[in-house]
N, C-alpha and C. Protein backbone atom coordinates (compact mmCIF):
# COMPACT_ATOMS: atom_id res chain seq x y z
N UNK A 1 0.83 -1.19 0.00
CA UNK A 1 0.00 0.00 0.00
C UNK A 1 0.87 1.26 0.00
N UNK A 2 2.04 1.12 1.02
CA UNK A 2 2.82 2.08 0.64
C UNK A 2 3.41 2.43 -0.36
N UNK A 3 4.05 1.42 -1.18
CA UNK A 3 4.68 1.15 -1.95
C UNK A 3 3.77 2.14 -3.20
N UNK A 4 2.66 1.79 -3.17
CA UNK A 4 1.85 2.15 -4.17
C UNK A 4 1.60 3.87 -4.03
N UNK A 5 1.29 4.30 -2.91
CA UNK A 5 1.13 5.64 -2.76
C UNK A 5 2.72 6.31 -3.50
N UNK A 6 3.75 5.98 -2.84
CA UNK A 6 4.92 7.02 -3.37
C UNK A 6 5.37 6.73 -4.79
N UNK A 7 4.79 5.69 -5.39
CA UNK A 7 4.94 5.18 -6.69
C UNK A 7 3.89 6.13 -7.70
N UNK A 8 2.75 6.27 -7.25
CA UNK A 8 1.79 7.24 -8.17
C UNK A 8 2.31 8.65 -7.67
N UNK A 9 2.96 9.15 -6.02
CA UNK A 9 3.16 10.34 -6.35
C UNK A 9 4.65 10.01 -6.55
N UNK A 10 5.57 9.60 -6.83
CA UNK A 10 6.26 9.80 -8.30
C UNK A 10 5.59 10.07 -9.64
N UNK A 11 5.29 9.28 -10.02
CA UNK A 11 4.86 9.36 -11.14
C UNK A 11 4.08 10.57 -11.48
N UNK A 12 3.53 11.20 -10.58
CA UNK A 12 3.10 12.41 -10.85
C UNK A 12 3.83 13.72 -11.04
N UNK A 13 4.58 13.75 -9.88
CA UNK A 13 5.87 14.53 -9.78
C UNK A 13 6.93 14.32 -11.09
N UNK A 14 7.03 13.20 -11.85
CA UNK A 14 7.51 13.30 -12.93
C UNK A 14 6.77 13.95 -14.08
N UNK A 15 5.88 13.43 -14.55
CA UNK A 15 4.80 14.26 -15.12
C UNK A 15 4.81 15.48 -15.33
N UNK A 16 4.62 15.68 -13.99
CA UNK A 16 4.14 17.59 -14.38
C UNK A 16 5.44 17.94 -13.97
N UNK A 17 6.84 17.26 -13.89
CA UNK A 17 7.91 18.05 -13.78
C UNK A 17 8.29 17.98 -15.70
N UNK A 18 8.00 16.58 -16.02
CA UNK A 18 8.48 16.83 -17.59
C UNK A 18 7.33 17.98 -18.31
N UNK A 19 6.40 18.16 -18.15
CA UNK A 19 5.32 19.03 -18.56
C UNK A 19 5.84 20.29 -18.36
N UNK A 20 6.11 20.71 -17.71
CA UNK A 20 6.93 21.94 -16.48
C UNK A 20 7.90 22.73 -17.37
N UNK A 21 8.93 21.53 -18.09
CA UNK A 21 10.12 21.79 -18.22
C UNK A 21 10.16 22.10 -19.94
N UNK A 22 8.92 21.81 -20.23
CA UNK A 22 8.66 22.16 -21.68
C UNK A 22 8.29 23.42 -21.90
N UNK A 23 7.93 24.19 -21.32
CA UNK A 23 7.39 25.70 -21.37
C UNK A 23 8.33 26.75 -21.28
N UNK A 24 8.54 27.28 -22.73
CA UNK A 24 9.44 28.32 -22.50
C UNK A 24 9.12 29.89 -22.05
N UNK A 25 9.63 30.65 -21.79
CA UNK A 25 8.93 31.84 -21.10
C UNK A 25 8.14 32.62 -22.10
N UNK A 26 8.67 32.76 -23.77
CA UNK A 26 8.43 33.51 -24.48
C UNK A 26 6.60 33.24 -24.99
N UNK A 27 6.80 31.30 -25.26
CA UNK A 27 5.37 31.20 -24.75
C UNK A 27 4.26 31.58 -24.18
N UNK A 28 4.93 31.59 -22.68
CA UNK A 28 3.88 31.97 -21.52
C UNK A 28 3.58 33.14 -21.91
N UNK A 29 4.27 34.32 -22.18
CA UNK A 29 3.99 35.95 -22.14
C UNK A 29 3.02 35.90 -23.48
N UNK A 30 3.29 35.08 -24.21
CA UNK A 30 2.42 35.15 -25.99
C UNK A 30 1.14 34.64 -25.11
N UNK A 31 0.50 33.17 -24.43
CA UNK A 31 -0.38 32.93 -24.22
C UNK A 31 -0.70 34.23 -23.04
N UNK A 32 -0.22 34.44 -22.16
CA UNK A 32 -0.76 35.45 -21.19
C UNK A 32 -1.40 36.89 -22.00
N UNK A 33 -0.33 37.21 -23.01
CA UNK A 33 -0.97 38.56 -23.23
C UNK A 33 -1.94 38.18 -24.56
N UNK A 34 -2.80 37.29 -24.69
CA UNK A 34 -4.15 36.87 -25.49
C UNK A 34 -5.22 36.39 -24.54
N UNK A 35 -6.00 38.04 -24.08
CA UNK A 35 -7.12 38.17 -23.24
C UNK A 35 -8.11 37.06 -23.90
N UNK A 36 -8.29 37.16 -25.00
CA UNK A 36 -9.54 36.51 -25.52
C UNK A 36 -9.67 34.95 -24.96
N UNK A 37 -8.61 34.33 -25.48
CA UNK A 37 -8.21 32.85 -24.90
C UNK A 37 -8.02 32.53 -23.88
N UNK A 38 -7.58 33.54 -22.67
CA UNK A 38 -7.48 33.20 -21.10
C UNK A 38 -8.76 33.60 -20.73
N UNK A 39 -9.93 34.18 -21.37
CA UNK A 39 -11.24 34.55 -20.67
C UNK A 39 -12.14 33.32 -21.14
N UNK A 40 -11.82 32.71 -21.79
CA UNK A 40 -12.70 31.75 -22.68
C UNK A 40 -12.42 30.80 -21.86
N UNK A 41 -10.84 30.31 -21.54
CA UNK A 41 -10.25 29.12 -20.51
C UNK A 41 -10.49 29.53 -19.40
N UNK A 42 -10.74 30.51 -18.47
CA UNK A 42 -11.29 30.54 -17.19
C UNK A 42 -13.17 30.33 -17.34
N UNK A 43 -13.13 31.25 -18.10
CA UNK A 43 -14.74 30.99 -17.93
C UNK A 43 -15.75 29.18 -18.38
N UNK A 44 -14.99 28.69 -19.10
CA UNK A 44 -15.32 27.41 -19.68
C UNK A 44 -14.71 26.55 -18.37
N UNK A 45 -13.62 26.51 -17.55
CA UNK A 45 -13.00 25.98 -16.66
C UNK A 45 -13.77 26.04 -15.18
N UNK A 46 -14.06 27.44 -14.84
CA UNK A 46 -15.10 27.80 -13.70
C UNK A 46 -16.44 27.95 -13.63
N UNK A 47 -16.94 28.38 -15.09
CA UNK A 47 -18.33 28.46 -14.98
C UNK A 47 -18.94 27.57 -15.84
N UNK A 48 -18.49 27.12 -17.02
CA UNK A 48 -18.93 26.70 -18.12
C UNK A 48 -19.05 24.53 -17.32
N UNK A 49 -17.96 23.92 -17.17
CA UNK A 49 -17.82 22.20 -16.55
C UNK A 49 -18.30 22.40 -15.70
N UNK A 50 -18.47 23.38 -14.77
CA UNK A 50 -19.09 22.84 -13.19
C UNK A 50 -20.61 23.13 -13.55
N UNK A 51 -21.48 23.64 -14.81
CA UNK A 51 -22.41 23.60 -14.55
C UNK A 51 -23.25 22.39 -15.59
N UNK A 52 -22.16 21.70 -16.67
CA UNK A 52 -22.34 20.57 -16.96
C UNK A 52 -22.21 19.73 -16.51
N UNK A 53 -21.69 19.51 -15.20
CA UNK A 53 -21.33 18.86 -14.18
C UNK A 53 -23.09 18.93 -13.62
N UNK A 54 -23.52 19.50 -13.11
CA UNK A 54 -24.68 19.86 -12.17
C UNK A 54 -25.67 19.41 -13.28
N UNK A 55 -25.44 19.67 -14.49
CA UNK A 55 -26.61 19.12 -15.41
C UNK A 55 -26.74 17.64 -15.47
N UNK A 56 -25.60 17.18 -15.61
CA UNK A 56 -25.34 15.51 -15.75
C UNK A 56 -25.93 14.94 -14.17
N UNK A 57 -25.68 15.63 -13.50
CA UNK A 57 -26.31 15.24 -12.12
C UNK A 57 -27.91 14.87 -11.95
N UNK A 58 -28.09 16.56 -12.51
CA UNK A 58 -29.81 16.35 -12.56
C UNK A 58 -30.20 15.74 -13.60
N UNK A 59 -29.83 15.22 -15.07
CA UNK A 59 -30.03 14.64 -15.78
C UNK A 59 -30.35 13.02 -15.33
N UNK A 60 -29.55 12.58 -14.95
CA UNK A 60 -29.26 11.57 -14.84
C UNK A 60 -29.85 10.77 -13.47
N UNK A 61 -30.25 11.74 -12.42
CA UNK A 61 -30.61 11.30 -11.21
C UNK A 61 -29.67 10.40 -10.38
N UNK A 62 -28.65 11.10 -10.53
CA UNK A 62 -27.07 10.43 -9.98
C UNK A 62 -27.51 10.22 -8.24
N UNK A 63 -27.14 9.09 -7.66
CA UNK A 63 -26.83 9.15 -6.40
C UNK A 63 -26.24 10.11 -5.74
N UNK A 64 -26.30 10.73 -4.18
CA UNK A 64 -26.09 11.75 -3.61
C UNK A 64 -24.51 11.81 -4.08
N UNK A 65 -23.99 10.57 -3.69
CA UNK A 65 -22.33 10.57 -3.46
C UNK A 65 -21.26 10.22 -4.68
N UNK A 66 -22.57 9.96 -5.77
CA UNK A 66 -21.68 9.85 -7.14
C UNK A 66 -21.95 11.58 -7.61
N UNK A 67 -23.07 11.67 -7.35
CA UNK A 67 -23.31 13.99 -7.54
C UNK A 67 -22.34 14.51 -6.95
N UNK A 68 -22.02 14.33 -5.84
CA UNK A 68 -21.10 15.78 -5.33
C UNK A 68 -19.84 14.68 -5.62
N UNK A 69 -18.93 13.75 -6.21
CA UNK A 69 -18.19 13.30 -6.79
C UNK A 69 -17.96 14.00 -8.67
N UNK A 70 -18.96 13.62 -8.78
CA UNK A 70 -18.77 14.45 -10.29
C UNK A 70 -18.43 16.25 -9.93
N UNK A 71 -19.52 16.89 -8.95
CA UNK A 71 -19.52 17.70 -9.03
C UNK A 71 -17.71 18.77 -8.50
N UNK A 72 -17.51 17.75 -7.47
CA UNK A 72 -16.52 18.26 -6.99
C UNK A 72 -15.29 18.27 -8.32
N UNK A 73 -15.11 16.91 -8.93
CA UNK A 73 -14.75 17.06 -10.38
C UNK A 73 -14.28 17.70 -11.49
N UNK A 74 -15.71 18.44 -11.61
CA UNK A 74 -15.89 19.15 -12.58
C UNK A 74 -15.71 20.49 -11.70
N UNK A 75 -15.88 21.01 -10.79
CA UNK A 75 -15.11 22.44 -10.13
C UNK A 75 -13.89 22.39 -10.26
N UNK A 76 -13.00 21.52 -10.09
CA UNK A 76 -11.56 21.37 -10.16
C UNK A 76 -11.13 21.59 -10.88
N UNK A 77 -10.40 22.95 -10.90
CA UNK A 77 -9.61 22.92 -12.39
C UNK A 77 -8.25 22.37 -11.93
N UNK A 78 -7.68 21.82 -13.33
CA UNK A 78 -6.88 20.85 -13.82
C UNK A 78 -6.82 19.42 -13.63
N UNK A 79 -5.81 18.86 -13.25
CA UNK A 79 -6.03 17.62 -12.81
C UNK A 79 -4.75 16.46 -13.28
N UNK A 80 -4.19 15.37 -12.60
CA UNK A 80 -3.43 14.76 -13.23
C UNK A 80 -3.54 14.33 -14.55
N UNK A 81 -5.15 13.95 -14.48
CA UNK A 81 -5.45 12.91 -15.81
C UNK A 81 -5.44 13.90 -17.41
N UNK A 82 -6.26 15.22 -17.02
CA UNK A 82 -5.77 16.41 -18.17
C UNK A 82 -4.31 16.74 -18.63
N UNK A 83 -3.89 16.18 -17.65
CA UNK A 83 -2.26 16.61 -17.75
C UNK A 83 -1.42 15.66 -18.59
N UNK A 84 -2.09 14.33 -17.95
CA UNK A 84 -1.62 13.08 -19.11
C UNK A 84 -2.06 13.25 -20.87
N UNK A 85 -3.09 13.66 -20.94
CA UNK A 85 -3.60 13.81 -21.63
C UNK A 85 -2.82 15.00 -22.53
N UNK A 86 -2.85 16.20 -22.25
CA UNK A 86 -1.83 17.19 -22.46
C UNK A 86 -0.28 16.88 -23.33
N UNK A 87 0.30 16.33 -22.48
CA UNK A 87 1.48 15.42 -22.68
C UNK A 87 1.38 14.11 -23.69
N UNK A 88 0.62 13.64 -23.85
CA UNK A 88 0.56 12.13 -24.78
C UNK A 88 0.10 13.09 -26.44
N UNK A 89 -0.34 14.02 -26.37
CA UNK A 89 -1.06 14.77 -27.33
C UNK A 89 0.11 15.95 -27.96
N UNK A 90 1.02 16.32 -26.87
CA UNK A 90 1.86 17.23 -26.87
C UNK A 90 1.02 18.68 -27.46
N UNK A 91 0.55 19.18 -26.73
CA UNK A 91 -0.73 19.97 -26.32
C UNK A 91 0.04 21.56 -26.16
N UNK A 92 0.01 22.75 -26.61
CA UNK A 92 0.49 23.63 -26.03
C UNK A 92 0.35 24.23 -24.82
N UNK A 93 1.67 24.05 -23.69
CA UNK A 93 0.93 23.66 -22.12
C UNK A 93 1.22 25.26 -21.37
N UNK A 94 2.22 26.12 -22.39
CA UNK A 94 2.07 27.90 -22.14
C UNK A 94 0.65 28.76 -22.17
């Protein structure tokens, strides 16, 4: 059991350290200074999944503890598994 915990957080810590190490600065300042695309990714990230999140809930008539599971979910921005995803795709991560 132990074994298993410091093995996934390795593996994570590798991850988003190789993810990390791909981003050059000139990037970041190009994605930062394009308002349009950082208002679209916050707002789709905070307002836009957490309330498809709440739809799939009431859609579906989800159990109490699978609802606030999705829901908590879908509030979360980012996540390991986006990140894998990111990386296997080679995704622009600036």
């Amino acid at each position: 059991m132990v074994f298993a915990e410091i093995g996934s957080s390795l593996l994570l810590f590798c991850l988003v350290f190789g993810m990390s190490a791909t981003v050059d600065v000139h990037s970041m300042r190009k994605q930062l200074n394009n308002r349009a695309a950082l208002l679209i990714g916050i707002s789709l990230q905070f307002i836009i999944l957490p309330f498809v999140g709440f739809l799939v809930v009431k859609a579906f008539s989800l159990p109490a503890v699978t609802g606030i599971t999705l829901l908590v979910v879908t509030s979360s921005p980012g996540g390991s598994y986006s990140n894998w995803w990111c990386s296997m795709f080679n995704a622009e991560l600036a």
